[in-house]
N, C-alpha and C. Protein backbone atom coordinates (compact mmCIF):
# COMPACT_ATOMS: atom_id res chain seq x y z
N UNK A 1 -62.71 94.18 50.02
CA UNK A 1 -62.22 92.84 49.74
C UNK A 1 -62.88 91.82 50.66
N UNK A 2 -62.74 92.48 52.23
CA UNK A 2 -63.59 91.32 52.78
C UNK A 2 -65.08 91.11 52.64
N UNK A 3 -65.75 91.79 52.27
CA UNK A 3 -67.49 92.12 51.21
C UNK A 3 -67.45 90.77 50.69
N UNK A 4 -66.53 91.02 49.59
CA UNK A 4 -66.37 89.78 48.89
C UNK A 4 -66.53 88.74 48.65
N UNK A 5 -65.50 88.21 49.62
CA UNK A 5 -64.87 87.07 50.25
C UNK A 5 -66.57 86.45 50.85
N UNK A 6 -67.15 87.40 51.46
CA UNK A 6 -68.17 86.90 52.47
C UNK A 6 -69.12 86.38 51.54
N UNK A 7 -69.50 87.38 50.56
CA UNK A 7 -70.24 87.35 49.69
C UNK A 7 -70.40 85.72 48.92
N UNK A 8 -68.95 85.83 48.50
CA UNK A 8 -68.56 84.58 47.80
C UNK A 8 -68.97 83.20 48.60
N UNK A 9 -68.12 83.28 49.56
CA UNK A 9 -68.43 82.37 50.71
C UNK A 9 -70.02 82.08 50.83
N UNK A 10 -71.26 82.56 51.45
CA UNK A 10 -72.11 82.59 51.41
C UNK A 10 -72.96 81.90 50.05
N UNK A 11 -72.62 82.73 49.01
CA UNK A 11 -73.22 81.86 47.77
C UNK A 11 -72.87 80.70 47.53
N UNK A 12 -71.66 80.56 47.77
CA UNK A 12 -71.13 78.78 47.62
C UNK A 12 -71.98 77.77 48.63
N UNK A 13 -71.88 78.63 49.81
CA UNK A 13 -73.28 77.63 50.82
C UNK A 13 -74.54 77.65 50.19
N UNK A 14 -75.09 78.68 49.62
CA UNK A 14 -76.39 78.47 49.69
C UNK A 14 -76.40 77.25 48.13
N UNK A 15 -75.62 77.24 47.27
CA UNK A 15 -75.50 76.40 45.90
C UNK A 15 -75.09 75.16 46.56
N UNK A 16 -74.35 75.13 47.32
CA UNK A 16 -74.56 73.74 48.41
C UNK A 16 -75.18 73.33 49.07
N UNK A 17 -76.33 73.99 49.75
CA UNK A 17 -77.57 73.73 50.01
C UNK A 17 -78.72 73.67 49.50
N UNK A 18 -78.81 74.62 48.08
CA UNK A 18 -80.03 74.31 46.89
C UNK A 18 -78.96 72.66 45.97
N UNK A 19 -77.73 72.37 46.38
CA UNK A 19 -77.68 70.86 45.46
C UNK A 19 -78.32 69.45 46.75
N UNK A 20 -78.00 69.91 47.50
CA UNK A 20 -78.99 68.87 48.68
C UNK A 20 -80.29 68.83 48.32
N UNK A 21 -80.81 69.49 48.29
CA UNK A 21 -82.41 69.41 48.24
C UNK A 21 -82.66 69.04 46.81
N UNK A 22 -82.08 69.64 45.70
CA UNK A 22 -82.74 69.02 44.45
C UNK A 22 -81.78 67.64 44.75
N UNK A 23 -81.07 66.95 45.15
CA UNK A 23 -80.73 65.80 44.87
C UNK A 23 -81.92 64.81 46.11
N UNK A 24 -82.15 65.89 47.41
CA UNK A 24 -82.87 64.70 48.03
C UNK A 24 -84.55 64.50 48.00
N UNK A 25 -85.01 65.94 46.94
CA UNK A 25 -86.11 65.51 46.02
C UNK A 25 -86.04 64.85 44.59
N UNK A 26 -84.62 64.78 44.03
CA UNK A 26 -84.44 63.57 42.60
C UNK A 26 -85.04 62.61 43.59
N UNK A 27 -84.80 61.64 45.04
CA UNK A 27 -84.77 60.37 45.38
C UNK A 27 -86.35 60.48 45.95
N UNK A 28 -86.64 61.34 46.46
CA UNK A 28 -87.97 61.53 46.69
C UNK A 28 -88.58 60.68 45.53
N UNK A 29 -88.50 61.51 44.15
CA UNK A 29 -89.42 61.11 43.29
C UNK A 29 -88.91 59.65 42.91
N UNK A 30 -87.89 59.44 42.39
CA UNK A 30 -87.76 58.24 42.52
C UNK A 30 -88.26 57.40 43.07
N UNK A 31 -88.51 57.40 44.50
CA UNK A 31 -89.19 56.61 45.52
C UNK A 31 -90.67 56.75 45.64
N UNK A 32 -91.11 57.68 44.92
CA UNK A 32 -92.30 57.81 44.93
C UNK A 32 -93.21 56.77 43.12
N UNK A 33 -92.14 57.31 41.98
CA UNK A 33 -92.16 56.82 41.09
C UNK A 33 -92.39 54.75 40.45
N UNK A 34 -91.75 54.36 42.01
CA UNK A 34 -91.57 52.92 42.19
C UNK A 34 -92.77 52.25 43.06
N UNK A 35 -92.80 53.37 43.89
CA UNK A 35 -94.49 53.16 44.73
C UNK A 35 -95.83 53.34 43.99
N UNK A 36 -95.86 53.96 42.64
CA UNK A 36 -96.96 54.14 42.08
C UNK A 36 -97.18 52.80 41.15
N UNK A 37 -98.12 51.94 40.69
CA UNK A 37 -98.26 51.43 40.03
C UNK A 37 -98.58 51.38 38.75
N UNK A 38 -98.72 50.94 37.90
CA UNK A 38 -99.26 51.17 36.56
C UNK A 38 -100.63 51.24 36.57
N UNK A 39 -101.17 52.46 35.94
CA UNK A 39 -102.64 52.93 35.84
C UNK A 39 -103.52 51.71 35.03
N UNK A 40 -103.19 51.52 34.18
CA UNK A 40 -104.22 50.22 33.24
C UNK A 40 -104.66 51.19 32.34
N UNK A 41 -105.53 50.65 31.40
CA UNK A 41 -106.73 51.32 30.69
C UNK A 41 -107.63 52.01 32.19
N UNK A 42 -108.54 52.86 31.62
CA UNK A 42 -109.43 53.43 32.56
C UNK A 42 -110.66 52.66 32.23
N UNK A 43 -111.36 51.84 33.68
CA UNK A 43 -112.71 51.59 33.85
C UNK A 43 -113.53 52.46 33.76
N UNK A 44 -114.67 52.87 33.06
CA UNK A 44 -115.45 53.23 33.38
C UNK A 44 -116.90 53.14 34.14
N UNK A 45 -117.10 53.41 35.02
CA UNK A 45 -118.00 52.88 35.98
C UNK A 45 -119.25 52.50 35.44
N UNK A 46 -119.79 53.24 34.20
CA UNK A 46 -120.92 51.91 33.68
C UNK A 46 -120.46 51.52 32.45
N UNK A 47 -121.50 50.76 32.34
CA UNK A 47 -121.29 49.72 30.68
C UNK A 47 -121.45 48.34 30.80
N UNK A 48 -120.76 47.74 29.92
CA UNK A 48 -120.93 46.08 30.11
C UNK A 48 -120.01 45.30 31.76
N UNK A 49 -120.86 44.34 32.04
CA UNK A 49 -119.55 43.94 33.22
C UNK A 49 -118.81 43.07 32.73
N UNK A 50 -117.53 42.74 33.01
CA UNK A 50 -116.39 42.15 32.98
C UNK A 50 -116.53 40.83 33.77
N UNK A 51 -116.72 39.91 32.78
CA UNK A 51 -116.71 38.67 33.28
C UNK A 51 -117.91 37.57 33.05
N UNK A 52 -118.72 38.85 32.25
CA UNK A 52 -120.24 37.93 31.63
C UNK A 52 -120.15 38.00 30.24
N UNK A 53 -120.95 37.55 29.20
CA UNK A 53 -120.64 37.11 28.16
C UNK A 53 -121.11 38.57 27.29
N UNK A 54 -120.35 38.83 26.21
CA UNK A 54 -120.07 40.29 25.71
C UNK A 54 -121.77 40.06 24.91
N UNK A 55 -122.07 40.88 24.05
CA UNK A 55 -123.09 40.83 23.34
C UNK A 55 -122.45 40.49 21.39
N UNK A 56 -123.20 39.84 20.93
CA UNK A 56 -122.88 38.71 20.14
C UNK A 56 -123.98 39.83 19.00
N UNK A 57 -123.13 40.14 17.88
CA UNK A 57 -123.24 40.72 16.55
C UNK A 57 -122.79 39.89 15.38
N UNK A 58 -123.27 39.86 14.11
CA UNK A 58 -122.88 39.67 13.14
C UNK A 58 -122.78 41.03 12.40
N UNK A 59 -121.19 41.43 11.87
CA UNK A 59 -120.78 42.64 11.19
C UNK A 59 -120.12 42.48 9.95
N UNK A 60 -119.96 43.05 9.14
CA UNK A 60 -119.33 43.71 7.98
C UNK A 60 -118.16 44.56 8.00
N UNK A 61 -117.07 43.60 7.67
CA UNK A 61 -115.49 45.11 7.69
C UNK A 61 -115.84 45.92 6.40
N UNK A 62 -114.76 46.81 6.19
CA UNK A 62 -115.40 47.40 5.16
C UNK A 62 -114.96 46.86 3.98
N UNK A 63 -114.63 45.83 3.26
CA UNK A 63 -113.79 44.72 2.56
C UNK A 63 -115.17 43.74 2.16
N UNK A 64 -116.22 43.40 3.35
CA UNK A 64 -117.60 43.09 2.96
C UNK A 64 -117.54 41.58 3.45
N UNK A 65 -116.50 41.38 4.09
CA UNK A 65 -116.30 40.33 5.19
C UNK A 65 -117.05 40.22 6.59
N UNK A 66 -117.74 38.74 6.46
CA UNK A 66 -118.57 38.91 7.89
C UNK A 66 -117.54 38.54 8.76
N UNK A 67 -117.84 39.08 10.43
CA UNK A 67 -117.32 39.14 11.11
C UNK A 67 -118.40 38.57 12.41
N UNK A 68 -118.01 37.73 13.17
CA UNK A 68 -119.17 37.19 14.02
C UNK A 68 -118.63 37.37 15.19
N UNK A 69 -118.80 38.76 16.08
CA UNK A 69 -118.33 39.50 17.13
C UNK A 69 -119.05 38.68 18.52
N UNK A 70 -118.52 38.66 19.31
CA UNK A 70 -119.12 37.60 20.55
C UNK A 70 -119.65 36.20 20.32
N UNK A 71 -119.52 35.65 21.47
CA UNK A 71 -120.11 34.29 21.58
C UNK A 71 -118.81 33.34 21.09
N UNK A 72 -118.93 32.18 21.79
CA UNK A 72 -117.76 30.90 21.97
C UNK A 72 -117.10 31.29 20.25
N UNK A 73 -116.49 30.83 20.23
CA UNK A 73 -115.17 30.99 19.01
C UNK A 73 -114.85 29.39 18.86
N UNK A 74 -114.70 29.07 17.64
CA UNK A 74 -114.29 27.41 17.61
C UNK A 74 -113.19 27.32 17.14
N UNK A 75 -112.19 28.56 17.23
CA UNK A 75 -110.54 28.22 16.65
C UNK A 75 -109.99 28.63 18.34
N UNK A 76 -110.55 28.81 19.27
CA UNK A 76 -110.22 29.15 20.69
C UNK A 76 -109.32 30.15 20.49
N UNK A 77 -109.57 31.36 19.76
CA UNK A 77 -108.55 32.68 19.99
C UNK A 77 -109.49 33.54 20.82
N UNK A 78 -109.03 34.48 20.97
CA UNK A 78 -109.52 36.03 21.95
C UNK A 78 -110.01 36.92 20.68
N UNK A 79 -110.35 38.06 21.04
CA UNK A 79 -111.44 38.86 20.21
C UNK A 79 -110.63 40.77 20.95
N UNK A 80 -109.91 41.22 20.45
CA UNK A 80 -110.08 42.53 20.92
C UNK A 80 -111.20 43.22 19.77
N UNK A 81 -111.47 44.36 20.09
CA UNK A 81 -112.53 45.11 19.89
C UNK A 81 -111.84 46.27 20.17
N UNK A 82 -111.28 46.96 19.45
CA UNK A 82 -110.93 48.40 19.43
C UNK A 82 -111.83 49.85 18.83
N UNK A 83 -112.63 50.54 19.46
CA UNK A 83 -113.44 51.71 18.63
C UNK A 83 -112.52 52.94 18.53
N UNK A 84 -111.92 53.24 17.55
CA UNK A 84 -111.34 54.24 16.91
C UNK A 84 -112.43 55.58 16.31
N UNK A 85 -111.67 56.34 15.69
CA UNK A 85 -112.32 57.61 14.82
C UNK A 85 -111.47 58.20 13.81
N UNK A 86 -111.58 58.32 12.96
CA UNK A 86 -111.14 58.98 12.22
C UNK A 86 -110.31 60.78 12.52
N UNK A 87 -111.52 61.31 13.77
CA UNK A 87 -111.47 62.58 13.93
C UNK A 87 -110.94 62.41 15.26
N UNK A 88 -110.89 61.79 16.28
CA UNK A 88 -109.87 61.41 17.29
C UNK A 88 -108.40 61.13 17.49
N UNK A 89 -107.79 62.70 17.60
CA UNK A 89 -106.12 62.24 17.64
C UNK A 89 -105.25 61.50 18.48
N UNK A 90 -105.92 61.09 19.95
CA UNK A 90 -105.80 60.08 20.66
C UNK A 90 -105.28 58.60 19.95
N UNK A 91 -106.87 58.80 18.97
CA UNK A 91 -106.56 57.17 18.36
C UNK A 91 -105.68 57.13 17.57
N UNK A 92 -105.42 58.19 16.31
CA UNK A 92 -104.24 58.43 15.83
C UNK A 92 -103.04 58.15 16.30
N UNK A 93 -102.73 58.49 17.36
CA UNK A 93 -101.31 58.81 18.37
C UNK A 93 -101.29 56.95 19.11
N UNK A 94 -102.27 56.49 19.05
CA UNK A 94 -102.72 55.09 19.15
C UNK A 94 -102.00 54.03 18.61
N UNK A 95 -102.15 54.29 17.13
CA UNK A 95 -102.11 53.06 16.00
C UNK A 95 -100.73 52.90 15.89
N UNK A 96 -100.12 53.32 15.87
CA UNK A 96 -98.39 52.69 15.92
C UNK A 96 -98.43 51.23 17.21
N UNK A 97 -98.95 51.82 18.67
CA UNK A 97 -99.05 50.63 19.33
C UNK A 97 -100.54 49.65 18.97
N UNK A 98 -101.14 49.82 17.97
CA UNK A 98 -102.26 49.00 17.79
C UNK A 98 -101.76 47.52 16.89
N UNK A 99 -100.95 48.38 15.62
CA UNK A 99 -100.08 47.80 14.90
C UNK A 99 -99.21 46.77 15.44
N UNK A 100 -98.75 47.06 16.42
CA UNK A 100 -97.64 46.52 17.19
C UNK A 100 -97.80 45.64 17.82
N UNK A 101 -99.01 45.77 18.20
CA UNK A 101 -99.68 44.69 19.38
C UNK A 101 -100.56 43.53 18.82
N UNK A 102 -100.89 44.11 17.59
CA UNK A 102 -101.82 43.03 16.24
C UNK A 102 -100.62 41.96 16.19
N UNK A 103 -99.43 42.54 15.98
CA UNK A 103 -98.19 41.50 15.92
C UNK A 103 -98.25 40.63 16.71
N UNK A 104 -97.82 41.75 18.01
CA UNK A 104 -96.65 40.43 19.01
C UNK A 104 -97.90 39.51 19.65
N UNK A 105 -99.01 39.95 19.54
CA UNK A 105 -100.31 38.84 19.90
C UNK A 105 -100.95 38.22 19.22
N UNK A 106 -100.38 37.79 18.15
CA UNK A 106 -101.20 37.48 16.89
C UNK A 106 -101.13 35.70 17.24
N UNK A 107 -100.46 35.21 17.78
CA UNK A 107 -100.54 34.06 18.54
C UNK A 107 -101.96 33.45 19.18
N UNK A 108 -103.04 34.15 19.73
CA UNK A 108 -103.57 33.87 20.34
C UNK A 108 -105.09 35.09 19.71
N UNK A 109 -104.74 36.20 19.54
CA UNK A 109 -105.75 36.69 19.49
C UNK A 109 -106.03 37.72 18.36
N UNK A 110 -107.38 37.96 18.04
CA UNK A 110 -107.74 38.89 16.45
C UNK A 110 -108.28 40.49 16.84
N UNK A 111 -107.71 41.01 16.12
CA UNK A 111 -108.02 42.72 16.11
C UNK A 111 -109.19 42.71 15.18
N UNK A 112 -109.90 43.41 15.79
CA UNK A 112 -111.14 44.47 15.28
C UNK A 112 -111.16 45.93 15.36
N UNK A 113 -111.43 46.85 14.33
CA UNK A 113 -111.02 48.01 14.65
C UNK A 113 -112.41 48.46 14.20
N UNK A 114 -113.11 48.97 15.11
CA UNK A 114 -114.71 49.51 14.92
C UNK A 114 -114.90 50.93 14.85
N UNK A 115 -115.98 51.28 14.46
CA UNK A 115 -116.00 52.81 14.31
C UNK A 115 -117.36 52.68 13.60
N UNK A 116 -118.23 54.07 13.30
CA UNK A 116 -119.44 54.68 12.95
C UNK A 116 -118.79 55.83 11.99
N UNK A 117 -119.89 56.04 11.20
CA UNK A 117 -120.00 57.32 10.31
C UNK A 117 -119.87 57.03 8.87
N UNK A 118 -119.62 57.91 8.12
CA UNK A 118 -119.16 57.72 6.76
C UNK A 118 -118.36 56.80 5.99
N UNK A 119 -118.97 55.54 5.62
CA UNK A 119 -117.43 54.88 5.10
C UNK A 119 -116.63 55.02 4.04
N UNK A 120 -116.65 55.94 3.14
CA UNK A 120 -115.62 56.64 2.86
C UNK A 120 -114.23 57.23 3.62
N UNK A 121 -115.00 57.85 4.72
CA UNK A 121 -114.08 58.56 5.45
C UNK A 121 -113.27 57.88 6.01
N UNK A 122 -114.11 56.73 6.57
CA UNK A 122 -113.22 55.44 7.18
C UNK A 122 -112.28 54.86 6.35
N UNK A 123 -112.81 54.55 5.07
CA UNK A 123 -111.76 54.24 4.04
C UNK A 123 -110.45 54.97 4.34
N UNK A 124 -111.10 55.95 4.06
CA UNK A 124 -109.37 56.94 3.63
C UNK A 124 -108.87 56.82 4.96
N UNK A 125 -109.57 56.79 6.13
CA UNK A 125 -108.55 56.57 7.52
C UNK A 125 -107.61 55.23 7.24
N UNK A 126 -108.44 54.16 6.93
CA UNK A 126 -107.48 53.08 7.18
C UNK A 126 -106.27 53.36 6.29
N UNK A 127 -106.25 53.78 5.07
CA UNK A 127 -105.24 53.71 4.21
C UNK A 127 -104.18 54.75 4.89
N UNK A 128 -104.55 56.00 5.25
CA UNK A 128 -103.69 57.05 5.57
C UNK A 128 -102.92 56.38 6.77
N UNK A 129 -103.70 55.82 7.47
CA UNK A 129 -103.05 55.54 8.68
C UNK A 129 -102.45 53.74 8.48
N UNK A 130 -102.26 53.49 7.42
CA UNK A 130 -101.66 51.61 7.23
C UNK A 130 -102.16 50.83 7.81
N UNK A 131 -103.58 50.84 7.97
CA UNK A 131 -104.39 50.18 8.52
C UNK A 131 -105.33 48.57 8.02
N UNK A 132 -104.37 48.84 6.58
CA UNK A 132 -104.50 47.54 5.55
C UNK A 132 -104.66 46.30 6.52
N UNK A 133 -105.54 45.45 6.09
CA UNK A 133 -105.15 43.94 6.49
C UNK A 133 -105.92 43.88 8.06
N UNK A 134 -106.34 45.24 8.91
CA UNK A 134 -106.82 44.59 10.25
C UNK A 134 -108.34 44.86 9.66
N UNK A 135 -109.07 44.20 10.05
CA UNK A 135 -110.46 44.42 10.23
C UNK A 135 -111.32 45.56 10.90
N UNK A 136 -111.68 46.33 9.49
CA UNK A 136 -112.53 47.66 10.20
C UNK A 136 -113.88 47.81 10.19
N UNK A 137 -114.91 47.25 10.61
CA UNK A 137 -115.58 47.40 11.04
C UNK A 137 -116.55 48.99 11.00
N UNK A 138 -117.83 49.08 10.04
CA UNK A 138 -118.66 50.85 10.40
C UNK A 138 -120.25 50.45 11.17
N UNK A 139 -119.92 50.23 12.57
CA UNK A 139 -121.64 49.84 12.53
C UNK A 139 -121.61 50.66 13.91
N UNK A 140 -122.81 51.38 14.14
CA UNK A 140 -123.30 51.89 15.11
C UNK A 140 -123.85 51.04 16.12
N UNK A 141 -124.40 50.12 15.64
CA UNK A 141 -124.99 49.40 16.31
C UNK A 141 -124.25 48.50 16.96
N UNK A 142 -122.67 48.26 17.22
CA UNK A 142 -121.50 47.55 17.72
C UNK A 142 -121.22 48.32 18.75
N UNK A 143 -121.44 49.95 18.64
CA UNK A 143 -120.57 50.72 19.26
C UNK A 143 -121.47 50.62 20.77
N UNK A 144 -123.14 50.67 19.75
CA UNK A 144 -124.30 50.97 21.07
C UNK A 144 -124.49 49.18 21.91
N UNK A 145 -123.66 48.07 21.50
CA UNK A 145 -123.96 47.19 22.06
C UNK A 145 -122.98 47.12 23.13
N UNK A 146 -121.85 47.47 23.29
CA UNK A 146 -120.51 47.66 23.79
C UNK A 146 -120.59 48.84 24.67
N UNK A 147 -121.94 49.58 24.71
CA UNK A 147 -121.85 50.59 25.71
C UNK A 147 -120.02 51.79 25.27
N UNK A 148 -120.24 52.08 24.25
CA UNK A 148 -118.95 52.93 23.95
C UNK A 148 -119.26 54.37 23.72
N UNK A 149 -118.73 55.17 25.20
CA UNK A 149 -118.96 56.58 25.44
C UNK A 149 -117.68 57.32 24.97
N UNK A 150 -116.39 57.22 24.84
CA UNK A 150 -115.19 57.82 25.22
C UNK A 150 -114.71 56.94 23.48
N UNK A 151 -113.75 57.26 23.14
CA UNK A 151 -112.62 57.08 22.60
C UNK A 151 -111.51 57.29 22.86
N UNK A 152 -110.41 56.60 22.84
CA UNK A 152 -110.13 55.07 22.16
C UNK A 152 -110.99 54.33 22.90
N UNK A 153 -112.12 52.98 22.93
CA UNK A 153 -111.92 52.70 23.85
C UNK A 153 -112.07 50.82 23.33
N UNK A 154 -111.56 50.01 24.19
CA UNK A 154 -111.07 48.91 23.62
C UNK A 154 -112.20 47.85 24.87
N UNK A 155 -112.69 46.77 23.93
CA UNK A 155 -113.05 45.22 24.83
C UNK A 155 -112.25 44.44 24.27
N UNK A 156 -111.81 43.26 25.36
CA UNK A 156 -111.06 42.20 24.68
C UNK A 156 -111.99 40.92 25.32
N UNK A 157 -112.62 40.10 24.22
CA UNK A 157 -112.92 39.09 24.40
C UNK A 157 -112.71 37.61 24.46
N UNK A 158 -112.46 36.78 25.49
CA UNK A 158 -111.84 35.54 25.71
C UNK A 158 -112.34 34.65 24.32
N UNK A 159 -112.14 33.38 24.38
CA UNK A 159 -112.36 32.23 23.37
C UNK A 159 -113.65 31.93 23.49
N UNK A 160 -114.51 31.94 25.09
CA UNK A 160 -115.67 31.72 25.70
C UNK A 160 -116.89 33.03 24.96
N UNK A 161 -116.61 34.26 24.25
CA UNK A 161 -117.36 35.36 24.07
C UNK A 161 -117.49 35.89 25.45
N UNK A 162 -117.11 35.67 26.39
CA UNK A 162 -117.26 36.39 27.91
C UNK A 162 -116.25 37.47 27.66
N UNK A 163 -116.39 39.17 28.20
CA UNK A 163 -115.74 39.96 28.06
C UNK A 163 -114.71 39.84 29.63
N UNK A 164 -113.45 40.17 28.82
CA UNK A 164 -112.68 39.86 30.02
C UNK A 164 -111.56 40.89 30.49
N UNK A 165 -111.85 42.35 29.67
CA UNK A 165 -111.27 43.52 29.92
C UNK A 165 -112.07 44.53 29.48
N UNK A 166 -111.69 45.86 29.59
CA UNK A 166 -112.49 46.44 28.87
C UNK A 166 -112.24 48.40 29.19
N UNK A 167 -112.39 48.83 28.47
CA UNK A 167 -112.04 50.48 28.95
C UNK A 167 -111.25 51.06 27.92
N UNK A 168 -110.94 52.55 28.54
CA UNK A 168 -110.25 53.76 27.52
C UNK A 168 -108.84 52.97 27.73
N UNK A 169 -108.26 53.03 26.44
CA UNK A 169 -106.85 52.91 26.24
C UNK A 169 -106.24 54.21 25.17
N UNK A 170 -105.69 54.91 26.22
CA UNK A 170 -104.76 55.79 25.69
C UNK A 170 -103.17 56.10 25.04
N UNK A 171 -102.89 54.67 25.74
CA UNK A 171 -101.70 54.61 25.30
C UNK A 171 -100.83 53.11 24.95
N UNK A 172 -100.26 52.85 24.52
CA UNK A 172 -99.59 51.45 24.77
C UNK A 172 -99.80 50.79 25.93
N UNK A 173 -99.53 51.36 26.95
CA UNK A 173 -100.12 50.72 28.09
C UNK A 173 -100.64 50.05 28.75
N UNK A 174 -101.84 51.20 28.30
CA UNK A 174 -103.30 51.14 28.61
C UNK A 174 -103.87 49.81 27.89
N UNK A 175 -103.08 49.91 26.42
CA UNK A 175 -103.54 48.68 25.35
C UNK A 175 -103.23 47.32 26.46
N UNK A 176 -102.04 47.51 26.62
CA UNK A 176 -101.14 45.82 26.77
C UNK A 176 -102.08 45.51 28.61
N UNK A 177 -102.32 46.38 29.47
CA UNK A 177 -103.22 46.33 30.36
C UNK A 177 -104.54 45.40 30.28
N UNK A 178 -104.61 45.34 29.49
CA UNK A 178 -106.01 44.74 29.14
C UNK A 178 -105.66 43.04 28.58
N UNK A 179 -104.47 43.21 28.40
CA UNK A 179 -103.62 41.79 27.98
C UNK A 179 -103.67 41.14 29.24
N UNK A 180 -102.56 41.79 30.03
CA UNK A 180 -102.44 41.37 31.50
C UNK A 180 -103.33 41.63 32.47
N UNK A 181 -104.30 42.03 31.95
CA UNK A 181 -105.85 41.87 32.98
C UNK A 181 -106.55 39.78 32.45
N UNK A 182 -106.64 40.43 31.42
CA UNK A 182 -107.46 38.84 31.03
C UNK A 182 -105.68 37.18 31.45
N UNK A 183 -104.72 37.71 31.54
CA UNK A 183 -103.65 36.69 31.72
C UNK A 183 -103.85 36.70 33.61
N UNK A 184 -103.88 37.81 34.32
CA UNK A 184 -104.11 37.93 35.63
C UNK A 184 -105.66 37.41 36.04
N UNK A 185 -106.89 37.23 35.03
CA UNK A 185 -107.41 36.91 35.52
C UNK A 185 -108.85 37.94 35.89
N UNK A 186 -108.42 38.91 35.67
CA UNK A 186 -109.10 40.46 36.90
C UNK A 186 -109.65 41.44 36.11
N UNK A 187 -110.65 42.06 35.71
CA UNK A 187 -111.23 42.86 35.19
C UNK A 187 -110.55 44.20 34.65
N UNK A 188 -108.99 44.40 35.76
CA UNK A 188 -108.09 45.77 35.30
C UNK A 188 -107.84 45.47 36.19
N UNK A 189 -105.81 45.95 35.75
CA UNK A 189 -104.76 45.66 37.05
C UNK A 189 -105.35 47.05 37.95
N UNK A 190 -106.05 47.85 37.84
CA UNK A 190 -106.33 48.46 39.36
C UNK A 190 -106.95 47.71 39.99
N UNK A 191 -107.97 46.44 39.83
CA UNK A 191 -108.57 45.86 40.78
C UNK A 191 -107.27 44.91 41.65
N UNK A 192 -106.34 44.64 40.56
CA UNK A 192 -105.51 43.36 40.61
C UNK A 192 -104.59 44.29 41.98
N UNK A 193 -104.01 45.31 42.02
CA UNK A 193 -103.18 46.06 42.60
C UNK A 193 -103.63 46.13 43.96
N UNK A 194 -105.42 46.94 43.77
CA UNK A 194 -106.23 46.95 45.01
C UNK A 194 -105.75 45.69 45.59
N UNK A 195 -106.18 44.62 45.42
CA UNK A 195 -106.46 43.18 46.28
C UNK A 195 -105.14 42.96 46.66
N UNK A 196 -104.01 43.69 45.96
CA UNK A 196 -102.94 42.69 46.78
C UNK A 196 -102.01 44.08 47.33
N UNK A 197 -102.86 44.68 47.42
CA UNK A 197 -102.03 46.03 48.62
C UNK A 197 -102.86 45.51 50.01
């Protein structure tokens, strides 16, 4: 009986000492969670720079609408530039916040949704994926002016044609990052974060 007792005793400490520690690593992370900042889209270290004037195309959506990509704008809106794929589930997992963001920014600025290959295939992407109504864009030659290695990967261009964000966007995020890069001013809130740590 007294085995027991000890036994018992003992386990109740040690379940009182494994609830300390997972509660004073919950606050750990917590505190660690509040210290991290928001990642942004990802820069990639080459390509176009951020802050000089993007390179200036005349394109075709697939609708047979010209589209006059870079250079001053005379309705003073912004220019995103999104390169998608058809065969990229990233971008897939994407378009719910692409959709979303065509909305709540439609105030100020126009979606482009670019891509290469087959336009058929592209066809059937936009439809499968409700892609009606944004501007899709099949030219290789957009993708190779934009320096575009990675997918998703997004430029957003000011009213001026000067590029004023630019990088992989993986997630909602990453998208709206590139919002609050060109509203901050800064090429990507990691630069913005750097300077004011």
């Amino acid at each position: 009986m007294t085995a027991l007792a000890i036994s018992n005793a003992v386990l109740w400490a040690l379940v009182l000492l494994l609830s300390t520690v997972v509660l004073a690593l919950v606050r750990q992370l917590g505190v660690l969670h509040e210290r991290i900042a928001p990642a942004g889209a990802l820069m990639l270290n080459r390509g176009l720079v951020v802050g000089e004037p993007a390179p200036v195309l005349e394109v075709a959506d697939l609708e047979g609408a010209a589209h006059h990509v870079g250079g001053a704008r005379a309705d003073g809106r912004s220019t995103l530039l999104l390169f998608v794929s058809p065969s990229c589930p990233v971008c897939k997992s994407l378009l719910p916040a692409v959709r979303s963001s065509r909305k709540d920014e439609r105030a100020w600025m126009d979606m482009i949704l670019a891509s290469d290959g087959d336009p058929g295939a592209q066809r059937e992407f936009v439809h499968s994926q409700g892609l009606d109504g944004i501007p899709y864009v099949v030219s290789a030659a957009l993708g190779l002016a934009y320096q575009v290695s990675r997918l998703p990967f997004a430029a957003l261009l000011d009213e001026q044609g000067i590029l004023r964000a630019r990088g992989l966007v993986n997630s909602r995020e990453h998208l709206e990052s590139l919002f609050e890069a060109k509203r901050l001013g800064v090429a990507s809130l990691q630069e913005y974060f750097s300077g004011a740590a």
